[in-house]
Protein backbone atom coordinates (compact mmCIF):
# COMPACT_ATOMS: atom_id res chain seq x y z
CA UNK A 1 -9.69 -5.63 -14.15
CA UNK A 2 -7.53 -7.79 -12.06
CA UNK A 3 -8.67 -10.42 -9.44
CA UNK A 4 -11.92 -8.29 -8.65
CA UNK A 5 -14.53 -9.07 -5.66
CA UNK A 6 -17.98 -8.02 -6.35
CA UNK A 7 -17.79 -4.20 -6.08
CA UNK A 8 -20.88 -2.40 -4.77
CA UNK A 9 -19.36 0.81 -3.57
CA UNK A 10 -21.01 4.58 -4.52
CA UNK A 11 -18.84 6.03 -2.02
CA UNK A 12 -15.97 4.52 -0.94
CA UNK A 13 -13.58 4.26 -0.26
CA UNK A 14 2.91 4.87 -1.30
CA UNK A 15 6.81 5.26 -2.12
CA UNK A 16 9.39 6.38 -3.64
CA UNK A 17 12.38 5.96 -6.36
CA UNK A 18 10.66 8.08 -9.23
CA UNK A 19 10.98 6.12 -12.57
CA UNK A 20 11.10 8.93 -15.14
CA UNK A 21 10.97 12.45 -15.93
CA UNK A 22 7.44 13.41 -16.51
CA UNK A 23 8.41 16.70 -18.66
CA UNK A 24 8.42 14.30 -21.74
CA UNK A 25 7.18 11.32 -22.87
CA UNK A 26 10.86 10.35 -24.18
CA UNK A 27 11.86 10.02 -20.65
CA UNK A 28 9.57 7.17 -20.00
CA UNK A 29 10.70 5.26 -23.19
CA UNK A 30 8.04 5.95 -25.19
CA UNK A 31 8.49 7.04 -29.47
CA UNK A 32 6.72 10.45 -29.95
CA UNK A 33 5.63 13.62 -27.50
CA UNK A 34 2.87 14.83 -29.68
CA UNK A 35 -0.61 14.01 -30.83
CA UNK A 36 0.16 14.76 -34.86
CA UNK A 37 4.01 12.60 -35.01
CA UNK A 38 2.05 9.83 -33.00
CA UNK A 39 -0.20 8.23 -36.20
CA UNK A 40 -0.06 9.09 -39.39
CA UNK A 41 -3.42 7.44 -39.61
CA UNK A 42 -5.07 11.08 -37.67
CA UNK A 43 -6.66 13.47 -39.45
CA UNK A 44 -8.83 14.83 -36.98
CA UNK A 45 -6.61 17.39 -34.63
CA UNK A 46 -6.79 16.26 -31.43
CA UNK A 47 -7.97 19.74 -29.11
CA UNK A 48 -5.39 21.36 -26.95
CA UNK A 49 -6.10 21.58 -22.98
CA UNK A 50 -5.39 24.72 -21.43
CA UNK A 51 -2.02 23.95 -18.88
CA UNK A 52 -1.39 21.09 -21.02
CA UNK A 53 0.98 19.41 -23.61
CA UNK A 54 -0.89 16.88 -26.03
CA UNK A 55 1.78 13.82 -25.46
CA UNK A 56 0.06 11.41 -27.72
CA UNK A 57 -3.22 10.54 -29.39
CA UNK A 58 -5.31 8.49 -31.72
CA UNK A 59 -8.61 9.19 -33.32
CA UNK A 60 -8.73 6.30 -35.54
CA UNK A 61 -9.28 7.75 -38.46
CA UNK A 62 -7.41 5.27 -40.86
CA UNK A 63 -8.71 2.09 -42.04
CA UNK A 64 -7.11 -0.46 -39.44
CA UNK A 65 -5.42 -0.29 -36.37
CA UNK A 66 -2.28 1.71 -35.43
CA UNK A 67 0.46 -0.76 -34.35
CA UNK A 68 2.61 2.35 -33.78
CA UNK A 69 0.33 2.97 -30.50
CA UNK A 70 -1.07 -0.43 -30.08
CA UNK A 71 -0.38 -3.88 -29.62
CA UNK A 72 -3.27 -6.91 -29.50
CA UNK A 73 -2.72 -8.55 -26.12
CA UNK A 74 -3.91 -12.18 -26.85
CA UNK A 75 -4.60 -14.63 -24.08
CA UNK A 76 -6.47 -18.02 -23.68
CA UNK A 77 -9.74 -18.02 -21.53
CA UNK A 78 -9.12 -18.15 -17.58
CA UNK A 79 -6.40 -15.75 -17.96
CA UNK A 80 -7.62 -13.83 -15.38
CA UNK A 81 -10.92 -13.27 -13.19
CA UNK A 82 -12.55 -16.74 -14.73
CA UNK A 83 -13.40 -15.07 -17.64
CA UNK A 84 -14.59 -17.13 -20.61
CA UNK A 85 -12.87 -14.81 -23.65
CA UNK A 86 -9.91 -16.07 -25.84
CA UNK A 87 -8.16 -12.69 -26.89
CA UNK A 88 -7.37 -12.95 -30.18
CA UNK A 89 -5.44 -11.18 -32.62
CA UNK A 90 -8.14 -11.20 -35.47
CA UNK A 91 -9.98 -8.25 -37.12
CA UNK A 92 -12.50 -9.56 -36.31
CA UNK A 93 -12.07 -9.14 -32.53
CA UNK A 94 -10.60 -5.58 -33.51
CA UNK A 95 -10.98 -3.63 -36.43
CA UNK A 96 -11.22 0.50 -37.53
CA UNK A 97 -14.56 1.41 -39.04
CA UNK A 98 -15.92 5.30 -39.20
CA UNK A 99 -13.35 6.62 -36.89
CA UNK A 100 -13.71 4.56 -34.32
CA UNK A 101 -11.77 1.05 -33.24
CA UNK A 102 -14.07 -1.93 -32.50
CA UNK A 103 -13.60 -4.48 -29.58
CA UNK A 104 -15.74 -7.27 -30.48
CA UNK A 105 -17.23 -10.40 -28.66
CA UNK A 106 -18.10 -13.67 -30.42
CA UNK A 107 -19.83 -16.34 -29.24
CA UNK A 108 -19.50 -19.71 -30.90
CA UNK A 109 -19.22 -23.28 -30.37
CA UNK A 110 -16.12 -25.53 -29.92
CA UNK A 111 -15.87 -28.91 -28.76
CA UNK A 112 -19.61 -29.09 -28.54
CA UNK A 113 -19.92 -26.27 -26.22
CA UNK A 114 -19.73 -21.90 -26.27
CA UNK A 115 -16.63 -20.45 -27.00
CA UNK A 116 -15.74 -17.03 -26.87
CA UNK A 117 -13.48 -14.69 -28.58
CA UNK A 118 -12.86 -10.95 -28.02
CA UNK A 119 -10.99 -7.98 -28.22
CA UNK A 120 -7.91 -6.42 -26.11
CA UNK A 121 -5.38 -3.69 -27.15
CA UNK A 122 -2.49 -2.36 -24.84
CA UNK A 123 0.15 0.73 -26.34
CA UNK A 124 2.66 -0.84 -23.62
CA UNK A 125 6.58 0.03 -25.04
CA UNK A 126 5.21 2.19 -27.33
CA UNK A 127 3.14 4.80 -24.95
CA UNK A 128 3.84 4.37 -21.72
CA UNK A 129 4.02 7.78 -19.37
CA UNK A 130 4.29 9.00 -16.38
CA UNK A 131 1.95 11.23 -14.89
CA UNK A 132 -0.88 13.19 -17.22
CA UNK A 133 -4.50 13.01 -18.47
CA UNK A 134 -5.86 10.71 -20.32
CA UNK A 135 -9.36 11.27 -22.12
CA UNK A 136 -11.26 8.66 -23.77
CA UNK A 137 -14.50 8.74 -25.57
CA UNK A 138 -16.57 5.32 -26.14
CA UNK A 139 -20.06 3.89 -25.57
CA UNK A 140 -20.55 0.34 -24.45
CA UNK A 141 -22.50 -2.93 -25.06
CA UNK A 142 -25.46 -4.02 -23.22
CA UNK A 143 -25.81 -7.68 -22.51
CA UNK A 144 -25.05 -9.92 -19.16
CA UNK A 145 -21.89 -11.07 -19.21
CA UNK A 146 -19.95 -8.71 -21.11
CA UNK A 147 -17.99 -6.31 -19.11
CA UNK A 148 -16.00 -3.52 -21.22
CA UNK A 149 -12.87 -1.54 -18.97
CA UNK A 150 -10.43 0.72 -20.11
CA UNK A 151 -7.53 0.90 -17.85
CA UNK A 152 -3.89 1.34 -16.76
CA UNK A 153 -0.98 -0.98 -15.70
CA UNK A 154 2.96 -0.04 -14.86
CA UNK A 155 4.88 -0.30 -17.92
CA UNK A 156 7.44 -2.95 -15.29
CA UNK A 157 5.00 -4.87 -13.06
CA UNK A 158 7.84 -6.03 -11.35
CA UNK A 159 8.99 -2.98 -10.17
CA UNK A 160 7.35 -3.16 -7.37
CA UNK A 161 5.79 -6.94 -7.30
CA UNK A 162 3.46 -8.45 -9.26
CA UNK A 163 -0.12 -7.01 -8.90
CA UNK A 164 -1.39 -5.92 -6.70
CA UNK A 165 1.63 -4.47 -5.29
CA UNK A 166 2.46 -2.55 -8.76
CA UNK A 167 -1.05 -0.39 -8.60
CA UNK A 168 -3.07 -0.29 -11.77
CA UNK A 169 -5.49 2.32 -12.09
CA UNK A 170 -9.24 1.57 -13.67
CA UNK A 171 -10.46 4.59 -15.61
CA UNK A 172 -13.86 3.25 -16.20
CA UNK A 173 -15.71 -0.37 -16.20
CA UNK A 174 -19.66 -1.09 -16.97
CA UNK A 175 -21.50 -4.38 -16.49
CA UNK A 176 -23.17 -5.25 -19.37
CA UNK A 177 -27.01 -5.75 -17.54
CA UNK A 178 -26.14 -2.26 -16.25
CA UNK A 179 -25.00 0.08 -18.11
CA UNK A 180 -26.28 3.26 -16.65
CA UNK A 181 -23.27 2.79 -13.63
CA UNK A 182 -19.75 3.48 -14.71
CA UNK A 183 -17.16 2.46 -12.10
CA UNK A 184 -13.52 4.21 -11.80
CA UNK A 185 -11.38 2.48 -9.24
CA UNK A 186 -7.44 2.19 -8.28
CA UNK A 187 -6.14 -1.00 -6.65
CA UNK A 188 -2.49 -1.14 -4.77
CA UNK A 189 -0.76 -2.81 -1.86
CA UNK A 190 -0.15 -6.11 -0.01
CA UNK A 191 -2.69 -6.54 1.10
CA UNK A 192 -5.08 -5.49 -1.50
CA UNK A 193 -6.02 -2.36 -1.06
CA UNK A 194 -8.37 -1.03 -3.45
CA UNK A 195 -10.48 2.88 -3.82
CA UNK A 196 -13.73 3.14 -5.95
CA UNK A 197 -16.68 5.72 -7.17
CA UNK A 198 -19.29 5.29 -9.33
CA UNK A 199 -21.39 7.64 -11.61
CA UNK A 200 -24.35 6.65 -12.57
CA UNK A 201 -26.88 7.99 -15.34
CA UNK A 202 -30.30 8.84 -14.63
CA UNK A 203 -31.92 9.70 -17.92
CA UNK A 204 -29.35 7.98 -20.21
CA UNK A 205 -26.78 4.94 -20.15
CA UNK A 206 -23.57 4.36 -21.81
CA UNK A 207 -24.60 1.91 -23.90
CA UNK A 208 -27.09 4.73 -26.12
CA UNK A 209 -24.22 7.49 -26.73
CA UNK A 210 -20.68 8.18 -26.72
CA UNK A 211 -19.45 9.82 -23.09
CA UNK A 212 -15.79 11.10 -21.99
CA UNK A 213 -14.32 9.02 -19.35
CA UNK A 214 -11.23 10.69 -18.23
CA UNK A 215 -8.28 10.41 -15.54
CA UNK A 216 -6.05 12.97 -13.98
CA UNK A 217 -2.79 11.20 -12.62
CA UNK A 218 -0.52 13.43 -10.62
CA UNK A 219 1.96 13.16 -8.10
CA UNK A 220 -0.02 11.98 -4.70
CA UNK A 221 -3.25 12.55 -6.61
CA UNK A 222 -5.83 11.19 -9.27
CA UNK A 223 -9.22 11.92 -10.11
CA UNK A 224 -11.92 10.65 -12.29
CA UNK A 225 -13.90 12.45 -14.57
CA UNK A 226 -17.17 11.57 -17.00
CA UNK A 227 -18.38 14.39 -19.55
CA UNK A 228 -15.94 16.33 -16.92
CA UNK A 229 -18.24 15.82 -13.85
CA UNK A 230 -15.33 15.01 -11.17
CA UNK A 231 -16.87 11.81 -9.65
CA UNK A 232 -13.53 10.51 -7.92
CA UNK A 233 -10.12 11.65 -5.65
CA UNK A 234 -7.73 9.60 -4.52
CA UNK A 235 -4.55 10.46 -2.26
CA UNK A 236 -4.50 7.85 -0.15
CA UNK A 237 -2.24 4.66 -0.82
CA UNK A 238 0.62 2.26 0.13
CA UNK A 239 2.37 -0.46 -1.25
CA UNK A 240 4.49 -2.83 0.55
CA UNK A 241 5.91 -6.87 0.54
CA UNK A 242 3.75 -7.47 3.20
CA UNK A 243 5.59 -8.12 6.66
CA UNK A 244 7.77 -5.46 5.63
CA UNK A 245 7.81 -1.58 5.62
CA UNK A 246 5.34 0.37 2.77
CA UNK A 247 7.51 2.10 -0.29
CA UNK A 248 7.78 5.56 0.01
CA UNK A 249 5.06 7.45 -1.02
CA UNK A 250 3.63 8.06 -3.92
CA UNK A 251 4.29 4.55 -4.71
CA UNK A 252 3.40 2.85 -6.39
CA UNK A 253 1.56 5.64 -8.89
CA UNK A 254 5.25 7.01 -9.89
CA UNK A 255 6.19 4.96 -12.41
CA UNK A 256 5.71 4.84 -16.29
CA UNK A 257 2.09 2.99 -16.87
CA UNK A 258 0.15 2.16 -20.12
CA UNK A 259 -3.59 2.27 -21.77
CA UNK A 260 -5.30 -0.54 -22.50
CA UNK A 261 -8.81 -1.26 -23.88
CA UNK A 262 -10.74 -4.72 -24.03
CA UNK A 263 -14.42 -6.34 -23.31
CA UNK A 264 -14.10 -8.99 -21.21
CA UNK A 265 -16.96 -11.93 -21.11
CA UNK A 266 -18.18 -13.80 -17.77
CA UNK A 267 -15.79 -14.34 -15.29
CA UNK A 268 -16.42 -13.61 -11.29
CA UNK A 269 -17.42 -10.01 -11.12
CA UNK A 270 -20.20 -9.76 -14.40
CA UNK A 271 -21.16 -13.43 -13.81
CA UNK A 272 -22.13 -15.55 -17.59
CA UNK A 273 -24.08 -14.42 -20.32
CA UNK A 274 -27.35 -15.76 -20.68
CA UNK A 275 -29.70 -16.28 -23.59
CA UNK A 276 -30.78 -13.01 -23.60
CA UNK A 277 -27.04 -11.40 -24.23
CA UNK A 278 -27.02 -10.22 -27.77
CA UNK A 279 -23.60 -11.02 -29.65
CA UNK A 280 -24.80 -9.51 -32.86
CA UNK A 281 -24.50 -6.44 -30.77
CA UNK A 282 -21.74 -7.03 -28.49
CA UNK A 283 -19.34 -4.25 -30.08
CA UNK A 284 -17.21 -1.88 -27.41
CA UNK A 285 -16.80 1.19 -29.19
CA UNK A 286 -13.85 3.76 -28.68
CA UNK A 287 -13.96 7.21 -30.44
CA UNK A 288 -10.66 8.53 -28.91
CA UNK A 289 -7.86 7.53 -27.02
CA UNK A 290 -6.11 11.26 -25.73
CA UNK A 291 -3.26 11.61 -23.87
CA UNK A 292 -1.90 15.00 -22.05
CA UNK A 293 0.22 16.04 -19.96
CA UNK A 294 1.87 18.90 -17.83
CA UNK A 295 4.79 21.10 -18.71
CA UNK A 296 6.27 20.02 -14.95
CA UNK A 297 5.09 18.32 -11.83
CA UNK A 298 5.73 18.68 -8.60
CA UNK A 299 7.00 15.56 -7.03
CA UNK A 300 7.76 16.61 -3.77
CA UNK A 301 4.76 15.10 -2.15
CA UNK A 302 3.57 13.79 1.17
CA UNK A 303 0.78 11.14 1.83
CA UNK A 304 -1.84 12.75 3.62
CA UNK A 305 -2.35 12.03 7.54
CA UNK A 306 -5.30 9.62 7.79
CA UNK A 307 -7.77 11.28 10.51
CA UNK A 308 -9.87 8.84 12.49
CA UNK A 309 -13.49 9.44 13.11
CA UNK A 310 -14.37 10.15 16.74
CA UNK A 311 -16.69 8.25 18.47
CA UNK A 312 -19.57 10.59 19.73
CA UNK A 313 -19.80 11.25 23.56
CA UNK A 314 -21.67 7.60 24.04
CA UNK A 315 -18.94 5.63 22.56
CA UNK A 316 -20.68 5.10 19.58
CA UNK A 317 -18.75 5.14 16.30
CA UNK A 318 -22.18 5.26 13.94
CA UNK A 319 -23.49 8.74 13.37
CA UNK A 320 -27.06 8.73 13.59
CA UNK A 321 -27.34 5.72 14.53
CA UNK A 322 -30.80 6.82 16.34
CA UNK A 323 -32.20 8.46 13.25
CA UNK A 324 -33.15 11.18 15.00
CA UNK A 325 -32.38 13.28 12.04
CA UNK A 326 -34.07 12.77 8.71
CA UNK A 327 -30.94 12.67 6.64
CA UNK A 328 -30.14 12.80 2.80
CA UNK A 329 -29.81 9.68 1.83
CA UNK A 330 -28.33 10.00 -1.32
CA UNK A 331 -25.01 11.82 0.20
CA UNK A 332 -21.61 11.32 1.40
CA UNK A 333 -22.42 11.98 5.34
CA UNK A 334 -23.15 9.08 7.30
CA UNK A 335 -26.41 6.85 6.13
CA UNK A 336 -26.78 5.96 2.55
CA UNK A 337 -29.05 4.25 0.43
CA UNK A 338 -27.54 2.10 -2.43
CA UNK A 339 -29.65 0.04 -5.55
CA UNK A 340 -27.13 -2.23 -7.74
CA UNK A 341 -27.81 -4.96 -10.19
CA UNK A 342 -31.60 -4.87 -10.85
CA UNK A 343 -32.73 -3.71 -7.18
CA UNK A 344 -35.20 -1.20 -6.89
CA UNK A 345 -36.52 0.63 -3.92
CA UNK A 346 -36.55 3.57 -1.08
CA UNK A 347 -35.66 4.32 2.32
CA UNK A 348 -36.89 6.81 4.44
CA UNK A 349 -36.12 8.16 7.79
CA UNK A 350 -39.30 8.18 10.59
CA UNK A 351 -40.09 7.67 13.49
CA UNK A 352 -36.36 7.11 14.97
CA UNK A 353 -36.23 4.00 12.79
CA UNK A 354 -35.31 3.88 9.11
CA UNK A 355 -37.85 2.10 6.37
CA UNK A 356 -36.52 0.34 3.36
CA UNK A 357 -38.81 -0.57 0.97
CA UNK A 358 -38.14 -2.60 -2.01
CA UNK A 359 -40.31 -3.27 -5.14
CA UNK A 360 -37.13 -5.87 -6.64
CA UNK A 361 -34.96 -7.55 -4.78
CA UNK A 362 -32.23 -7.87 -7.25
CA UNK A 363 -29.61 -10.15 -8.39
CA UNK A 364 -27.04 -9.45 -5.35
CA UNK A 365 -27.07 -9.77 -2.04
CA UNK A 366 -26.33 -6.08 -2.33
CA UNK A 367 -28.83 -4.92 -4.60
CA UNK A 368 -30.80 -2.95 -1.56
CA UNK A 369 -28.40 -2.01 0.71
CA UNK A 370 -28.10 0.64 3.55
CA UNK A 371 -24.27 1.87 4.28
CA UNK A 372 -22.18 3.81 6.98
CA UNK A 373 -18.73 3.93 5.72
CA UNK A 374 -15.81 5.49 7.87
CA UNK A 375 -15.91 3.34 11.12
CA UNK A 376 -11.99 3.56 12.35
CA UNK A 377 -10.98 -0.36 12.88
CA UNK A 378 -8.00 -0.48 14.82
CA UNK A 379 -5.93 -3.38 14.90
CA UNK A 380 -6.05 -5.73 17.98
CA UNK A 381 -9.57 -3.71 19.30
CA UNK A 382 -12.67 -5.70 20.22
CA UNK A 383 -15.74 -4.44 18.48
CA UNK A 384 -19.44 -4.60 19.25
CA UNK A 385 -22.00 -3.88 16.78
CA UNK A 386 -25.52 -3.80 17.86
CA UNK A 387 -28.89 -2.59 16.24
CA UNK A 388 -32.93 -3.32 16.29
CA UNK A 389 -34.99 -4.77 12.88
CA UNK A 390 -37.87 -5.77 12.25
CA UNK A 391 -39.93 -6.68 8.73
CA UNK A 392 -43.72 -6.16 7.86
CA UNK A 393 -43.35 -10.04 6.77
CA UNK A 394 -40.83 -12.52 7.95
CA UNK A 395 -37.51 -12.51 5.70
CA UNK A 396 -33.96 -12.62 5.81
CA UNK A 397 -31.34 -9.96 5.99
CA UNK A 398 -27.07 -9.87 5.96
CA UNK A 399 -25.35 -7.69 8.28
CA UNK A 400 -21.58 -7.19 8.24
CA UNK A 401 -18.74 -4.26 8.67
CA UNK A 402 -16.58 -4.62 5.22
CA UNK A 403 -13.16 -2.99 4.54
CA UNK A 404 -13.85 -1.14 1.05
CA UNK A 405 -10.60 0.45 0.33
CA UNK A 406 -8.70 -3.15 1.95
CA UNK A 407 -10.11 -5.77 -0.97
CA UNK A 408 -13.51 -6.09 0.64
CA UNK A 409 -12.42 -8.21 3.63
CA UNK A 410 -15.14 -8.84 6.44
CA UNK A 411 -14.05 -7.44 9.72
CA UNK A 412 -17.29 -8.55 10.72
CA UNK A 413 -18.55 -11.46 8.40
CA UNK A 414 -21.42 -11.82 6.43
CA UNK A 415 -23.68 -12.88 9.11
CA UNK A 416 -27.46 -13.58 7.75
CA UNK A 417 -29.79 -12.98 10.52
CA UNK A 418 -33.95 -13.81 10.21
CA UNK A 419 -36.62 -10.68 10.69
CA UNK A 420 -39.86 -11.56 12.10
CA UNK A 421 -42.86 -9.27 12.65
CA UNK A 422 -41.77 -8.59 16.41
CA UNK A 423 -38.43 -6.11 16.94
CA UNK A 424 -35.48 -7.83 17.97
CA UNK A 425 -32.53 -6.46 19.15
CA UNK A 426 -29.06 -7.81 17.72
CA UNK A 427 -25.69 -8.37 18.87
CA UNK A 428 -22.26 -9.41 17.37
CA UNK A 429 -18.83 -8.66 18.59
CA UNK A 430 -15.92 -9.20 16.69
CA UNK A 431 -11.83 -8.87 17.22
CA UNK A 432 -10.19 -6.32 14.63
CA UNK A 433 -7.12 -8.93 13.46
CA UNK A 434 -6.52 -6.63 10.30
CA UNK A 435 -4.19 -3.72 9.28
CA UNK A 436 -5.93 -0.85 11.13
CA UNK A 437 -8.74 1.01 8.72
CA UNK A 438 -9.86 4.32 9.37
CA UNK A 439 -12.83 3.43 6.60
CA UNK A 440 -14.69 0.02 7.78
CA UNK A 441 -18.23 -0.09 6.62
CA UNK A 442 -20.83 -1.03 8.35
CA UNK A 443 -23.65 -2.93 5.69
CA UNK A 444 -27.36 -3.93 5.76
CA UNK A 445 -27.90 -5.64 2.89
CA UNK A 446 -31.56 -6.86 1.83
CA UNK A 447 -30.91 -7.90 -2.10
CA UNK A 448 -31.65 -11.25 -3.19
CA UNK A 449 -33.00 -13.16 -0.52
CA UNK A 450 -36.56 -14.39 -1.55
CA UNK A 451 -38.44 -11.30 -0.06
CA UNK A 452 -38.98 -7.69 -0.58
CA UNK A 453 -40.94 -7.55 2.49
CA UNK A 454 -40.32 -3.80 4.50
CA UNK A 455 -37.45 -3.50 6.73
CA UNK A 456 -37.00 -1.20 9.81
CA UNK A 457 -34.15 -0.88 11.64
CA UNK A 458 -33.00 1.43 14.62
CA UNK A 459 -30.49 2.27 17.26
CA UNK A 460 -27.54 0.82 15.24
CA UNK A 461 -24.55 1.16 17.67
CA UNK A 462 -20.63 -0.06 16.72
CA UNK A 463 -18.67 0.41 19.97
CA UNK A 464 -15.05 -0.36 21.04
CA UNK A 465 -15.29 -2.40 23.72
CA UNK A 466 -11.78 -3.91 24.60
């Protein structure tokens, strides 16, 4: 939830002194190790997981919130993000009803202008673990603007620096205008670093039913799960001051961390509501909030060795970059075909070109966008990046090679170039100044820029050339 850049990954995308024992939740300072001593509110029995130990739990089956688990976590608008919410401490931000706790959204008017009040809860000092799974059930709001999140920060930010050197792990987010796309994502380092996956519904969103969104946090490992589809695996991270050496790994995912719930409103990932945003209706739900976790854990881990990808025998780092081969789209190797944020269309592979067709154009620049992730960007290399487009009418297009696991810096920057009816070739070169990446991204995107006039593009080359 923290200092976000607009996020349009599918597919994307360290450190020592261990803070606890993760046998038992006493360890880690927190007041109970099992689901039926940790509210005396429960009366549903919170299921046992085969290989684990229920640590602690809440169903919310009483009539008001448990402040043995939870705390409100008020904070004026602007806190964070440039998001418009006060977080109050009023039940009528958060309340119990039917089993479920309520984080609510309010719009009204103060000083003559909208004003907005919502929901956050946090179980920091009173559940705060190291290492486990953590299962939660809820369905979400629809509406621009309102952006619901349940997620995980270190117990002591300042253990090792203020975010986002102290990690914090996202279990699941949805934007309100679409709620068929659940995003899980972990952010670390200095610099900001960040991972992400998303799952998206193609018959159903989370807005009509409850779903599971769940994390397993181990030692040099997490992974994301909805309904218990693995969508998600991380490994991979570092934290560091930067100009100095990274913490030893698994840092900075070894320390005790916390649940928290909320529903944000505006700010710069969502964008505002607008008049169509319901606040009658504006109600995160949360069924369950489950914690597990493991008898024992191995801790003697090593961060994995990053492996670069090879360029092929013509120096070229993009992998089909002649579509000679009429790829999946839709998969993890090499080209893929993303829709965010209201953009609809398809893309085919003929003719040695790909064809991207597009019915809306979306409100992002990366609503209809065409991906190669994995391009290794070493630091102090040269890079050229060259291709051929054309459109069936004149429009524009962005082209760029992003850094989706390192904040979403530009290697090479958002560069809009203009597509007549002829093909042209292009050219841009660009210095590698960065922490070396084994996973730049090389991006056409083709959302929100007046047209949704047919693109083709071929013989897409990236090439070291100093």
């Amino acid at each position: 939830m923290k200092s976000k850049k607009l996020l349009s990954l599918i597919v994307a995308c360290t450190m020592a002194l261990s803070m606890a024992s993760c046998g038992s939740s006493s360890s880690d300072g927190d007041s109970s190790s099992s689901g039926s001593s940790s509210s005396s509110q429960n009366k549903t029995e919170t299921p046992k997981l085969d290989g684990y130990e229920i640590l602690w739990s809440d169903e919310f089956d009483g009539d008001k919130l448990n402040e043995d688990i939870w705390s409100y976590d008020p904070h004026e608008p602007g806190w964070t993000n440039n998001e418009l919410q006060e977080y109050t401490t009023s039940t009528d931000n958060v309340f119990v009803k039917d089993g479920k706790v309520i984080l609510k959204a309010i719009k009204s008017q103060k000083d003559g202008k909208d004003y907005y009040t919502s929901g956050k809860i946090k179980s920091q000092n009173k559940k705060d673990f190291t290492y486990g799974k953590v299962s939660i059930s809820a369905k979400v709001p629809f509406g621009k603007g309102l952006w619901p999140a349940l997620w995980m920060m270190p117990k002591d930010e300042q253990h090792y620096g203020q975010w986002p050197k102290c990690g914090e792990i996202d279990i699941m987010e949805v934007l309100g205008n679409d709620v068929s796309t659940a995003y899980g994502t972990i952010h670390y380092g200095e610099p900001h670093s960040e991972q992400q996956q998303t799952y998206k519904l193609i018959e159903s969103d989370f807005e009509k039913e409850f779903h599971e969104f769940s994390v397993e946090w181990e030692p040099g490992e997490i992974r994301w799960y909805i309904d218990g589809h693995e969508y998600l695996k991380v490994n991979d991270w570092f934290t560091a001051v930067e100009g100095e050496d990274d913490k030893p790994y698994p840092a900075p995912f070894d320390q005790p961390f916390f649940v928290q719930m909320n529903l944000a409103v505006g700010g710069d990932w969502p964008g505002n509501p607008d008049a169509d945003t319901n606040f009658d209706k504006a109600e995160f739900e949360i069924d369950y909030v489950r914690v597990y976790q493991k008898p024992n854990y191995d801790k003697n881990v090593k961060k994995p060795e990053v492996v670069m990808r090879k360029a092929l025998e013509d120096g070229n780092y993009i992998y089909n970059g002649n579509f000679a081969e009429a790829e999946d789209l839709t998969d993890d190797k090499n080209w893929k075909f993303l829709l965010f944020n209201g953009g609809e269309g398809a893309a085919k592979i003929e003719n040695n070109e790909i064809v991207i067709t597009s019915s809306k154009e979306g409100t992002e620049e990366y609503s209809v966008q065409l991906v190669q992730p994995e391009l290794p960007m070493i630091k102090g290399k040269k890079y050229r990046a060259t291709f051929e487009a054309y459109a069936d009418e004149p429009r524009d297009m962005i082209v760029c090679v992003s850094a989706p696991t390192a904040g979403w810096v530009r290697y090479l920057k958002d560069t809009k170039l203009k597509l007549t009816k002829e093909k042209q070739k292009f050219t841009y070169e660009f210095d590698m100044n960065s922490k070396t990446d084994p996973n730049g991204r090389l991006e056409f995107n083709m959302g929100k820029c007046g047209s949704t006039a047919t693109i083709h593009i071929s013989n897409v080359r990236v090439e070291e050339i100093k």
